[in-house]
N, C-alpha and C. Protein backbone atom coordinates (compact mmCIF):
# COMPACT_ATOMS: atom_id res chain seq x y z
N UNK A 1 59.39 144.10 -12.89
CA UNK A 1 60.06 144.01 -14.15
C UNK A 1 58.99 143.90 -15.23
N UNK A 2 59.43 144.50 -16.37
CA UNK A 2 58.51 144.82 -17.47
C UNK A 2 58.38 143.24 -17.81
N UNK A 3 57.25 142.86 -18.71
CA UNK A 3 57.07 141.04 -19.24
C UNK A 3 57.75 141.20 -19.92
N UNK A 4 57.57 142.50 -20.99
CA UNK A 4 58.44 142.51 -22.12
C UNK A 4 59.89 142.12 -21.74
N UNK A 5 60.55 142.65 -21.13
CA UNK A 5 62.11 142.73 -20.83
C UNK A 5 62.15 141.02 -20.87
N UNK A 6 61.07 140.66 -20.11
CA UNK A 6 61.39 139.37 -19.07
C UNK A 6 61.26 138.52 -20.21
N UNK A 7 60.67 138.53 -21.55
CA UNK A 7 60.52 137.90 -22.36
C UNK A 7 61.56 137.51 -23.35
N UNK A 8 61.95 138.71 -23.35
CA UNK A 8 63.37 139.30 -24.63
C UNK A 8 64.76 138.98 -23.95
N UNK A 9 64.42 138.66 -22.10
CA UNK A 9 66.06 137.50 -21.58
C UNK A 9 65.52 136.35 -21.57
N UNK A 10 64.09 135.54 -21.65
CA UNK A 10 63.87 134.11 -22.23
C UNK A 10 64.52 134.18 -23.49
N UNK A 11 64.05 134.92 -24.48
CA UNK A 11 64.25 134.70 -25.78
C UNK A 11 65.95 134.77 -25.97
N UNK A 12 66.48 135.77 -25.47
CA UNK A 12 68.25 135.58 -25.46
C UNK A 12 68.45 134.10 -24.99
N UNK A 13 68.35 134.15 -23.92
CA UNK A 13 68.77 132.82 -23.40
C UNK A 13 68.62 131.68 -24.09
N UNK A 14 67.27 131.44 -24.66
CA UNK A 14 66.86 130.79 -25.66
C UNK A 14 67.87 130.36 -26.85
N UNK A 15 67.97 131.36 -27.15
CA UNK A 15 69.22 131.78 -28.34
C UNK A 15 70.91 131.46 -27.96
N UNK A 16 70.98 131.60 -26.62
CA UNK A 16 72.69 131.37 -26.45
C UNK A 16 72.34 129.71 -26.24
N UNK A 17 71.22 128.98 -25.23
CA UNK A 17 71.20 127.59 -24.99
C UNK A 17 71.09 127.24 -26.68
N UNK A 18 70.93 127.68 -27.33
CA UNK A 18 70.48 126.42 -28.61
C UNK A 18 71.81 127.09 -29.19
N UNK A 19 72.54 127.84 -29.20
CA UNK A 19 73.99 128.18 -30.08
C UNK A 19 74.88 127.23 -29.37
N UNK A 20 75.35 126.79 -27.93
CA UNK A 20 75.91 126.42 -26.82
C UNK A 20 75.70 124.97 -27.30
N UNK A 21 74.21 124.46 -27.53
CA UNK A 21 74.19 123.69 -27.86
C UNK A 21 74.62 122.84 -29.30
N UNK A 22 74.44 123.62 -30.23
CA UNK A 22 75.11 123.55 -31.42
C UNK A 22 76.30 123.59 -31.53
N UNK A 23 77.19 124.44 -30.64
CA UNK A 23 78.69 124.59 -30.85
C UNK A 23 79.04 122.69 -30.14
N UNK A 24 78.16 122.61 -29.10
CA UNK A 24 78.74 120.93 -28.27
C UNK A 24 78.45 119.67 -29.59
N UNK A 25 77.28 120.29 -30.27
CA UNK A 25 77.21 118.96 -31.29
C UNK A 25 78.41 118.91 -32.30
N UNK A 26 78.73 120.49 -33.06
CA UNK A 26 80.09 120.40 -33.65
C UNK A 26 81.04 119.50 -32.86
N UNK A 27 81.46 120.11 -32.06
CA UNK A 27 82.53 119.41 -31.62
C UNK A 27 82.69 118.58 -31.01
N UNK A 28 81.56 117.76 -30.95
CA UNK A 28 81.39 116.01 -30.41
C UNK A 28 81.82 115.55 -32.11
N UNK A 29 81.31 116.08 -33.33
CA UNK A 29 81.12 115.48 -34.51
C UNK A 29 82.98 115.51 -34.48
N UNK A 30 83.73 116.24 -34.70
CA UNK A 30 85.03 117.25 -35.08
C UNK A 30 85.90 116.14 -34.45
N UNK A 31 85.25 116.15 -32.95
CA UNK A 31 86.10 114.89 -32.00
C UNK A 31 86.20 113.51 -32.53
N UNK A 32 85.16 113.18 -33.15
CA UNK A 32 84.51 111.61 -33.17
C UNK A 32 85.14 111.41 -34.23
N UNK A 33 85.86 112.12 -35.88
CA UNK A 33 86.09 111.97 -36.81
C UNK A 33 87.93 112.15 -36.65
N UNK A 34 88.45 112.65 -35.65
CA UNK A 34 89.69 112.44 -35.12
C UNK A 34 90.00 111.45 -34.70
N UNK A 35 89.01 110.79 -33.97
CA UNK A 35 89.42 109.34 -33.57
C UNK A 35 90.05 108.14 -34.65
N UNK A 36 90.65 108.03 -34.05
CA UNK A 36 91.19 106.34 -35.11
C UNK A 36 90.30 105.35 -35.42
N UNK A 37 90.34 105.13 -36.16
CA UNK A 37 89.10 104.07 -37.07
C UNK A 37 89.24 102.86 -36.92
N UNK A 38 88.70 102.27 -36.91
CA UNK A 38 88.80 100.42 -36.37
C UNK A 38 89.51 100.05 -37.76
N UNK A 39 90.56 99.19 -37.59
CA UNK A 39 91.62 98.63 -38.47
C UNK A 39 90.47 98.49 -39.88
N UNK A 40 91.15 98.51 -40.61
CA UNK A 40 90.26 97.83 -42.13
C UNK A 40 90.59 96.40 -42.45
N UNK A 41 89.74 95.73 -43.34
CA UNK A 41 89.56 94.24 -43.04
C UNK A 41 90.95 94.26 -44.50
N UNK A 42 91.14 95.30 -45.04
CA UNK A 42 92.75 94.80 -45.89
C UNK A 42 93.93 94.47 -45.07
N UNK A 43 94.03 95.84 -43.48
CA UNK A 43 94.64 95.97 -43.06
C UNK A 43 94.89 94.58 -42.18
N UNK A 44 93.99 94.20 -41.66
CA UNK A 44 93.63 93.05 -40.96
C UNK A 44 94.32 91.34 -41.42
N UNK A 45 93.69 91.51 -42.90
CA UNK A 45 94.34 91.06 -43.54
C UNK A 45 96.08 90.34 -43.84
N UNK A 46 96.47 91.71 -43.82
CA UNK A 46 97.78 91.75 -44.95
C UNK A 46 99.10 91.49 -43.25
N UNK A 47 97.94 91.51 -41.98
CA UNK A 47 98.78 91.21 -40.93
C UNK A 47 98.68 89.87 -40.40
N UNK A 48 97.43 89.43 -41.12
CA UNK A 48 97.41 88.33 -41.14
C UNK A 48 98.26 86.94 -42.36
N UNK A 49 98.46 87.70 -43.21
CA UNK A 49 99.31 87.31 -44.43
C UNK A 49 100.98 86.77 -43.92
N UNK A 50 101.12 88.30 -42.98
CA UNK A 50 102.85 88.56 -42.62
C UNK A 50 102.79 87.52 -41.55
N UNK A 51 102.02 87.13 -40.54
CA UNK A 51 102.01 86.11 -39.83
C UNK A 51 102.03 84.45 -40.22
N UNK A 52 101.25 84.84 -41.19
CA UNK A 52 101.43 83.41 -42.02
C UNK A 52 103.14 83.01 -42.16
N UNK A 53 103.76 83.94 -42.94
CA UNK A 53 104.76 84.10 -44.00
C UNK A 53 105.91 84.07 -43.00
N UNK A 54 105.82 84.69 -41.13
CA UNK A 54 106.67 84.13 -40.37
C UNK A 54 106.41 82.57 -40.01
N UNK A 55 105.43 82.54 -39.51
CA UNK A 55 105.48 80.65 -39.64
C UNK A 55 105.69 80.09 -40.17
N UNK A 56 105.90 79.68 -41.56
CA UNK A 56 106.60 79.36 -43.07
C UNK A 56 107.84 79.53 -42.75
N UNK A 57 108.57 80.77 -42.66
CA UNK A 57 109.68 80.86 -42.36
C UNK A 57 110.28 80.11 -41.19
N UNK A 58 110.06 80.54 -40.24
CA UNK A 58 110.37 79.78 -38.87
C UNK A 58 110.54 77.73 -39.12
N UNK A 59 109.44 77.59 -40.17
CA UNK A 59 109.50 75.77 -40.34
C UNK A 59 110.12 75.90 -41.75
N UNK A 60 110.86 76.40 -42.75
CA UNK A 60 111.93 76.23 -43.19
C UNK A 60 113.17 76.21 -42.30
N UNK A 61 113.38 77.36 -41.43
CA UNK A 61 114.59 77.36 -41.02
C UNK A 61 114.67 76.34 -40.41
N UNK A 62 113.54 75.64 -39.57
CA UNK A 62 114.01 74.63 -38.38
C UNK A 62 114.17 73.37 -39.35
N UNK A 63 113.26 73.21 -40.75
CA UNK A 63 113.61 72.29 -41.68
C UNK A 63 115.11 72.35 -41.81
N UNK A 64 115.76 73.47 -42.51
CA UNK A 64 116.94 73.55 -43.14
C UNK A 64 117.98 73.46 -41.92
N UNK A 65 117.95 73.30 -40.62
CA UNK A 65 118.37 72.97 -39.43
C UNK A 65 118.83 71.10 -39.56
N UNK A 66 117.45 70.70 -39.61
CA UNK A 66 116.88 69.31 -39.54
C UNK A 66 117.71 68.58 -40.59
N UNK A 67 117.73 68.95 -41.87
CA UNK A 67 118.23 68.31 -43.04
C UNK A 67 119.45 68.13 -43.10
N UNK A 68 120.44 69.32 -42.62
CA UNK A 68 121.86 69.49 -42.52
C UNK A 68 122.00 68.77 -41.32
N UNK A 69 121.82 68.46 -40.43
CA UNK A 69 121.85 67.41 -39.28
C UNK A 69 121.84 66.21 -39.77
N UNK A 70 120.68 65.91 -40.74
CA UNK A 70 120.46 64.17 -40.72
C UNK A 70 121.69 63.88 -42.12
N UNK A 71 121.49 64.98 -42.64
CA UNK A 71 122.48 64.40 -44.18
C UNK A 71 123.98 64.21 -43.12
N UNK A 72 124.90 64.93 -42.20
CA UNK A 72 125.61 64.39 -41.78
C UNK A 72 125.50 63.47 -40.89
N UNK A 73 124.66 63.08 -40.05
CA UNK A 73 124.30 61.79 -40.06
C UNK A 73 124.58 60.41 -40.23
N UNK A 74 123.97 61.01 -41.91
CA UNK A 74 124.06 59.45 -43.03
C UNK A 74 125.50 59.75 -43.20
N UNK A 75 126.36 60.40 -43.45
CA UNK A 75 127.72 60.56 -43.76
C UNK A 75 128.12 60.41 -43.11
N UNK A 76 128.21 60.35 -41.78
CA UNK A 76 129.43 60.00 -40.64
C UNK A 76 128.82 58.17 -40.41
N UNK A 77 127.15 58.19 -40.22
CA UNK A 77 127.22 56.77 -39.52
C UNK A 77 127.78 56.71 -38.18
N UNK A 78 128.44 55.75 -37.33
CA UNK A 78 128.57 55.43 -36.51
C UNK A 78 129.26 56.13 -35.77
N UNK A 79 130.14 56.86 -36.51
CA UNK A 79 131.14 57.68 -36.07
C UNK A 79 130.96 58.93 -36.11
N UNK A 80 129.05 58.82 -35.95
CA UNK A 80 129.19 60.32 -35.47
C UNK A 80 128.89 60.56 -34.34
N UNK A 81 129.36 62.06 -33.76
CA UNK A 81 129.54 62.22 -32.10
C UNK A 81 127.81 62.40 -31.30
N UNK A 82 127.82 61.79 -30.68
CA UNK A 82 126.83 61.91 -29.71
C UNK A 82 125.99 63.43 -29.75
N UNK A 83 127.06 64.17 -29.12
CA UNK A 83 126.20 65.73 -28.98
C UNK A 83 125.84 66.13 -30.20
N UNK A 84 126.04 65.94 -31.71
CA UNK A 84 125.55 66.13 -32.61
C UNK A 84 124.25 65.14 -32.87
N UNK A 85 124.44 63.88 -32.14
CA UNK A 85 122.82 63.58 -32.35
C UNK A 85 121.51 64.11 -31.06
N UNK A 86 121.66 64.30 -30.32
CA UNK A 86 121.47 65.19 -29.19
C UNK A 86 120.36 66.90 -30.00
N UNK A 87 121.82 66.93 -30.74
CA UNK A 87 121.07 68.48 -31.35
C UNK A 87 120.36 67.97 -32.46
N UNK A 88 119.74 66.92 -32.78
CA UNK A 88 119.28 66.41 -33.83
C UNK A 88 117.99 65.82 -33.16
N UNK A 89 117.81 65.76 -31.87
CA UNK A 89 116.84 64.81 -31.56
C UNK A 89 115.93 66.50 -31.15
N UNK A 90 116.63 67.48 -30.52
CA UNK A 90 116.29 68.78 -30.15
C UNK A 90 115.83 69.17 -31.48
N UNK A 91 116.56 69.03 -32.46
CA UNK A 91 115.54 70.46 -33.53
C UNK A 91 114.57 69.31 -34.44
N UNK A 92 114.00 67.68 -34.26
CA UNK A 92 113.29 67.13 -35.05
C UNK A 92 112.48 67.64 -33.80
N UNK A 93 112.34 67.85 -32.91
CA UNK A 93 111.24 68.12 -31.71
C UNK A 93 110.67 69.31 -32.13
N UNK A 94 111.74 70.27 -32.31
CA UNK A 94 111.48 71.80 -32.73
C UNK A 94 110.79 71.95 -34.11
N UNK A 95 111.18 70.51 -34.67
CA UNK A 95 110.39 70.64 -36.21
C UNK A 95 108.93 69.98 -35.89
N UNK A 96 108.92 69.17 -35.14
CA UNK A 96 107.57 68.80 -34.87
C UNK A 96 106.79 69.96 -34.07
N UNK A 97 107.16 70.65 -33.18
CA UNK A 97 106.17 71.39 -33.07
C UNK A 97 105.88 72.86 -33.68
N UNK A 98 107.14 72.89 -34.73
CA UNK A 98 106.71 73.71 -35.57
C UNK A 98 105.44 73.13 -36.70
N UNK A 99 105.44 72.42 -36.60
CA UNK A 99 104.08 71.82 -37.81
C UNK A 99 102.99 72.54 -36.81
N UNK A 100 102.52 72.41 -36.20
CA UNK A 100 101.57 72.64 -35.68
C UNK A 100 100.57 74.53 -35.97
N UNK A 101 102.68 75.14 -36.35
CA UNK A 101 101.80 76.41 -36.27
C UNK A 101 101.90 76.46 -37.93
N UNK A 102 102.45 75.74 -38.47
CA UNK A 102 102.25 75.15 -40.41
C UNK A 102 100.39 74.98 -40.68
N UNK A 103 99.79 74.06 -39.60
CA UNK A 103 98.71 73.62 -39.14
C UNK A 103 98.12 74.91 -39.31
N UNK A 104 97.73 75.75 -37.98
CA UNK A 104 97.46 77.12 -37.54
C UNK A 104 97.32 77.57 -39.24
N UNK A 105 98.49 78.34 -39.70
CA UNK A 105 98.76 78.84 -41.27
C UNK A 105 97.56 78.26 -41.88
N UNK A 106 97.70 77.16 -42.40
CA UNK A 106 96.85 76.67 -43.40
C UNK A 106 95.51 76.74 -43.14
N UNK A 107 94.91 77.05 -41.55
CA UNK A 107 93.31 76.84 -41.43
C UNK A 107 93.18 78.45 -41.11
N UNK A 108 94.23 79.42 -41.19
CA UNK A 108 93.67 81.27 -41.11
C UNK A 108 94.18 81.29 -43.08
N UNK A 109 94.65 80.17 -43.73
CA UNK A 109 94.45 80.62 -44.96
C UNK A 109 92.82 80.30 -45.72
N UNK A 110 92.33 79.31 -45.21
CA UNK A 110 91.02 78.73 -45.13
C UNK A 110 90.57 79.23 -45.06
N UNK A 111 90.55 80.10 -43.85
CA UNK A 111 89.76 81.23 -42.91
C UNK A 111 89.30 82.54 -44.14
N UNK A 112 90.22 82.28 -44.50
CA UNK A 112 90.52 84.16 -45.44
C UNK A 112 90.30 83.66 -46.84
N UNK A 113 89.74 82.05 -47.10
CA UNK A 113 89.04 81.74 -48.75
C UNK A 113 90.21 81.57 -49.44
N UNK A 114 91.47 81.69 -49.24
CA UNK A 114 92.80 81.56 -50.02
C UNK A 114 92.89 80.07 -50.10
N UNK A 115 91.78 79.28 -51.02
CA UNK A 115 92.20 77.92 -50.91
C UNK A 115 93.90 77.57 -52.05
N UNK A 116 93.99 78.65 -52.70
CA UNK A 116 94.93 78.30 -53.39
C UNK A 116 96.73 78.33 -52.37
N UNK A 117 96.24 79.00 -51.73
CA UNK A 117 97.85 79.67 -51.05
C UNK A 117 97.68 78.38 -49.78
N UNK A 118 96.46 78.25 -49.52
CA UNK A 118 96.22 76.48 -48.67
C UNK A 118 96.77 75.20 -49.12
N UNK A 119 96.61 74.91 -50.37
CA UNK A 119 96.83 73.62 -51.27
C UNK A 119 98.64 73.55 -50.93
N UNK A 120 98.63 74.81 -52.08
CA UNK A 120 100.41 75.17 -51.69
C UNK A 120 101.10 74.42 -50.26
N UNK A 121 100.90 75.34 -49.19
CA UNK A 121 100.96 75.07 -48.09
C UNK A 121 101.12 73.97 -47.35
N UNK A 122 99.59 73.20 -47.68
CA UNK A 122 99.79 71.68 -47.69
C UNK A 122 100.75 70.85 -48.31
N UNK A 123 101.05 71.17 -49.35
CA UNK A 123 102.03 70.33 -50.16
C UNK A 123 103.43 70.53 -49.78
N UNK A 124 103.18 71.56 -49.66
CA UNK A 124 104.63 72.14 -48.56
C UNK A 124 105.28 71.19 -47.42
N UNK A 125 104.39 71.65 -46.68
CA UNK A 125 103.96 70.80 -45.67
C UNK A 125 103.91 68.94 -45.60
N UNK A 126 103.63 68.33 -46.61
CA UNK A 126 103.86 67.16 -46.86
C UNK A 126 105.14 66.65 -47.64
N UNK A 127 105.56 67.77 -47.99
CA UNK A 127 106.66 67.08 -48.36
C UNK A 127 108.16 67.19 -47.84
N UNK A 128 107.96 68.06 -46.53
CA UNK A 128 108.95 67.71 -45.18
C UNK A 128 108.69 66.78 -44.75
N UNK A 129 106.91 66.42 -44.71
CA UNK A 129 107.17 65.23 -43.61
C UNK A 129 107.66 64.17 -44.60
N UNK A 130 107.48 63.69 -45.31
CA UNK A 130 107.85 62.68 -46.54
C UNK A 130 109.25 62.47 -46.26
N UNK A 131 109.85 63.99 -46.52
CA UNK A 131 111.83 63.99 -46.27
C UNK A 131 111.79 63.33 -44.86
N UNK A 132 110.97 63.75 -43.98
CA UNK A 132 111.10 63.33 -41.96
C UNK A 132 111.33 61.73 -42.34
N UNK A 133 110.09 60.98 -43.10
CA UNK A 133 110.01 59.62 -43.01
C UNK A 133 111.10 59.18 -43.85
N UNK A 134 111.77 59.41 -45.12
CA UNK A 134 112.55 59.00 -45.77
C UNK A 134 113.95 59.03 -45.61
N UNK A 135 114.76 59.93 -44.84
CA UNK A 135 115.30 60.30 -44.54
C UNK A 135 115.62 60.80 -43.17
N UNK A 136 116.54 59.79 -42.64
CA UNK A 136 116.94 59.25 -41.11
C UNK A 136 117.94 58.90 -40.83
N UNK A 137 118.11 59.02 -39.47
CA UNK A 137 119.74 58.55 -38.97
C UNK A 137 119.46 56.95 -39.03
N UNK A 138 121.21 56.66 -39.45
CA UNK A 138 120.66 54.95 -39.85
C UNK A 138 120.63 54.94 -40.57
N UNK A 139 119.87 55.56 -41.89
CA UNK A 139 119.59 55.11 -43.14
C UNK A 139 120.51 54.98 -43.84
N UNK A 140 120.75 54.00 -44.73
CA UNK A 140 122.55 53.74 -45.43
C UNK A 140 121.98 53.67 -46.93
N UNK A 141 120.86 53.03 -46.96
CA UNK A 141 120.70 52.81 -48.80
C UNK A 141 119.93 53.88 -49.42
N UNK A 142 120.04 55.26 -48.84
CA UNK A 142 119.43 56.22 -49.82
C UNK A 142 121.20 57.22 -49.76
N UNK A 143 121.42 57.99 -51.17
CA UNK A 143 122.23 58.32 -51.49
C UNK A 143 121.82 60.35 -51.37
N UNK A 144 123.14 60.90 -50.85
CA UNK A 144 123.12 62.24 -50.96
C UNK A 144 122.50 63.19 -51.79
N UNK A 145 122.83 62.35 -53.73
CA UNK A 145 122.03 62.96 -54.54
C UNK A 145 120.19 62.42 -54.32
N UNK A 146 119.54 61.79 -54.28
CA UNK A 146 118.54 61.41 -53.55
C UNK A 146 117.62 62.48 -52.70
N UNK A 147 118.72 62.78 -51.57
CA UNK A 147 117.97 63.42 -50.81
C UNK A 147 118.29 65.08 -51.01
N UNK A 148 119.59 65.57 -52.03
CA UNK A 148 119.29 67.02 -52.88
C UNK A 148 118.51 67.00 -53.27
N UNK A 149 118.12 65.84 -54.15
CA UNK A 149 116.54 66.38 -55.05
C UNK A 149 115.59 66.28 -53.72
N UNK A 150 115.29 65.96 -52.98
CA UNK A 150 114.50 65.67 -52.21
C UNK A 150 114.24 67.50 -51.37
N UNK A 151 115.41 67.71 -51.18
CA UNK A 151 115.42 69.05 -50.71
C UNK A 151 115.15 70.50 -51.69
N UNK A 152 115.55 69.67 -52.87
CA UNK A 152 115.21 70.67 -54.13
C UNK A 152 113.94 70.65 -54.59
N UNK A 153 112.85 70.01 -54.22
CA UNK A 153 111.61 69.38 -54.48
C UNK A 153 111.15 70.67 -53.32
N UNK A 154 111.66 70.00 -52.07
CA UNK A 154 110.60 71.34 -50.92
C UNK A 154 110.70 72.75 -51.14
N UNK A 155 112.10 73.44 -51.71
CA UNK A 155 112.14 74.54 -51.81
C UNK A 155 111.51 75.22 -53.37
N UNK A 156 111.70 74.31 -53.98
CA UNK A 156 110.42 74.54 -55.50
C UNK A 156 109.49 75.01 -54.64
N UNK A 157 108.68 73.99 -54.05
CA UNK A 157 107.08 74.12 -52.96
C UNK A 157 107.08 75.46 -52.44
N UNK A 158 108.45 75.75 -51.36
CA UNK A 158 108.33 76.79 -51.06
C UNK A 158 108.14 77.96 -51.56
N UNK A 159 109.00 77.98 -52.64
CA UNK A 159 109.43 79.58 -53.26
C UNK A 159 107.98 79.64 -53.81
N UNK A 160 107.16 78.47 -54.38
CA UNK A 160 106.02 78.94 -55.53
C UNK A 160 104.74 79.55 -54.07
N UNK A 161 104.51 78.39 -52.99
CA UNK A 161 104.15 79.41 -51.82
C UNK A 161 104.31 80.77 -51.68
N UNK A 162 105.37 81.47 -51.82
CA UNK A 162 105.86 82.63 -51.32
C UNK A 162 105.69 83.45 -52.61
N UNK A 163 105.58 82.68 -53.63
CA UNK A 163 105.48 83.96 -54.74
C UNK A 163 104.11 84.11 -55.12
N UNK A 164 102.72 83.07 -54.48
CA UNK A 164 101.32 83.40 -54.49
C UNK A 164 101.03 84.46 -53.48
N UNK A 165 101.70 83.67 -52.45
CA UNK A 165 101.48 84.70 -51.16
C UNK A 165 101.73 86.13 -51.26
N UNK A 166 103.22 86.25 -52.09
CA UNK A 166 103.53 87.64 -52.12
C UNK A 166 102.89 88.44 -53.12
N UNK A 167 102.39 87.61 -54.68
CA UNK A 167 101.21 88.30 -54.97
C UNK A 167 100.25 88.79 -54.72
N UNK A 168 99.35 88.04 -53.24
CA UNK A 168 98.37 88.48 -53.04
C UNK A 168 98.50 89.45 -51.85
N UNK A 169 99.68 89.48 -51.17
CA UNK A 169 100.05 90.73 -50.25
C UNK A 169 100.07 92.08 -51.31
N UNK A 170 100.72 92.05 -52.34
CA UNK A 170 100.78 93.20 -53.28
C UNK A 170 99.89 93.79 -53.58
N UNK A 171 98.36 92.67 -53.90
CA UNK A 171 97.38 93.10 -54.55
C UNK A 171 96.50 93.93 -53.18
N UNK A 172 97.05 93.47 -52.46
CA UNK A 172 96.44 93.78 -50.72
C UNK A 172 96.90 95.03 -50.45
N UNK A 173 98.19 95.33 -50.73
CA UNK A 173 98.92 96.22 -50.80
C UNK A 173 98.36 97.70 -51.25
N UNK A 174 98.00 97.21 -52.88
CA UNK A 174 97.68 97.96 -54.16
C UNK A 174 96.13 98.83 -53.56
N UNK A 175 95.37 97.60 -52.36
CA UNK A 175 94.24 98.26 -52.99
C UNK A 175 93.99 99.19 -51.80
């Protein structure tokens, strides 16, 4: 075989390995930019926000459970039925270990520098337990209106919670 020839199928070959090769780098690049992208720290975020905002929820409801239990309670006194204190001893349990994920909330709001939507939170938070201590089966010398404001006091707390929070989901939202 001529060198020449033998030279000019190196040199092809040459030419298809480095095209072959170029076409595999395209489409490693083509592939790699199809892939799904690791979450973004808004995204991360704003799921961390909605988690908050169910735990909040979850310890209102078991609050607003708790309160309508003990206010009849104080209104029946003695004569009230057993299995209704029963379900009263069940959801102050359910309210106690809902604090815990109230707890949780307030140290991933920490976490995320939101000392303001924290403070909130806390105060929130303290002023169920306040209603827990003030307000009890048994108790005869605190009055219904008493413990409305008392309940009208936590849901102030709440709603202003929920309307920082939901600002800063928006702005989370926005960006």
């Amino acid at each position: 075989m001529d060198t020449n020839i033998l030279w000019q199928l190196i040199d092809t070959s040459m030419k298809v390995g480095v095209g072959v090769l170029i076409a595999t780098m395209c489409a490693i690049l083509i592939f790699h930019r199809k892939q799904p992208r690791p979450i973004r720290a808004e995204h991360r975020r704003l799921e961390i926000l909605e988690s908050i905002s169910a735990d909040v929820g979850n310890v209102s409801h078991t609050f607003a459970k708790y309160s309508a239990l003990v206010v009849e309670s104080i209104r029946f006194g003695k004569r009230w039925p057993t299995a209704r204190k029963q379900e009263l001893d069940y959801i102050s349990q359910t309210l106690a270990d809902e604090f815990k994920k109230l707890s949780d909330a307030e140290s991933k709001l920490l976490m995320l520098g939101e000392k303001t939507l924290s403070k909130n939170l806390r105060l929130y938070g303290s002023k169920v337990a306040h209603f827990r201590r003030q307000v009890y089966v048994g108790r005869t010398d605190i009055s219904e209106e008493d413990i409305i404001g008392m309940k009208r006091d936590i849901n102030l707390l709440r709603e202003q919670f929920y309307d920082f929070l939901s600002k800063k989901y928006d702005r989370l939202l926005t960006a």
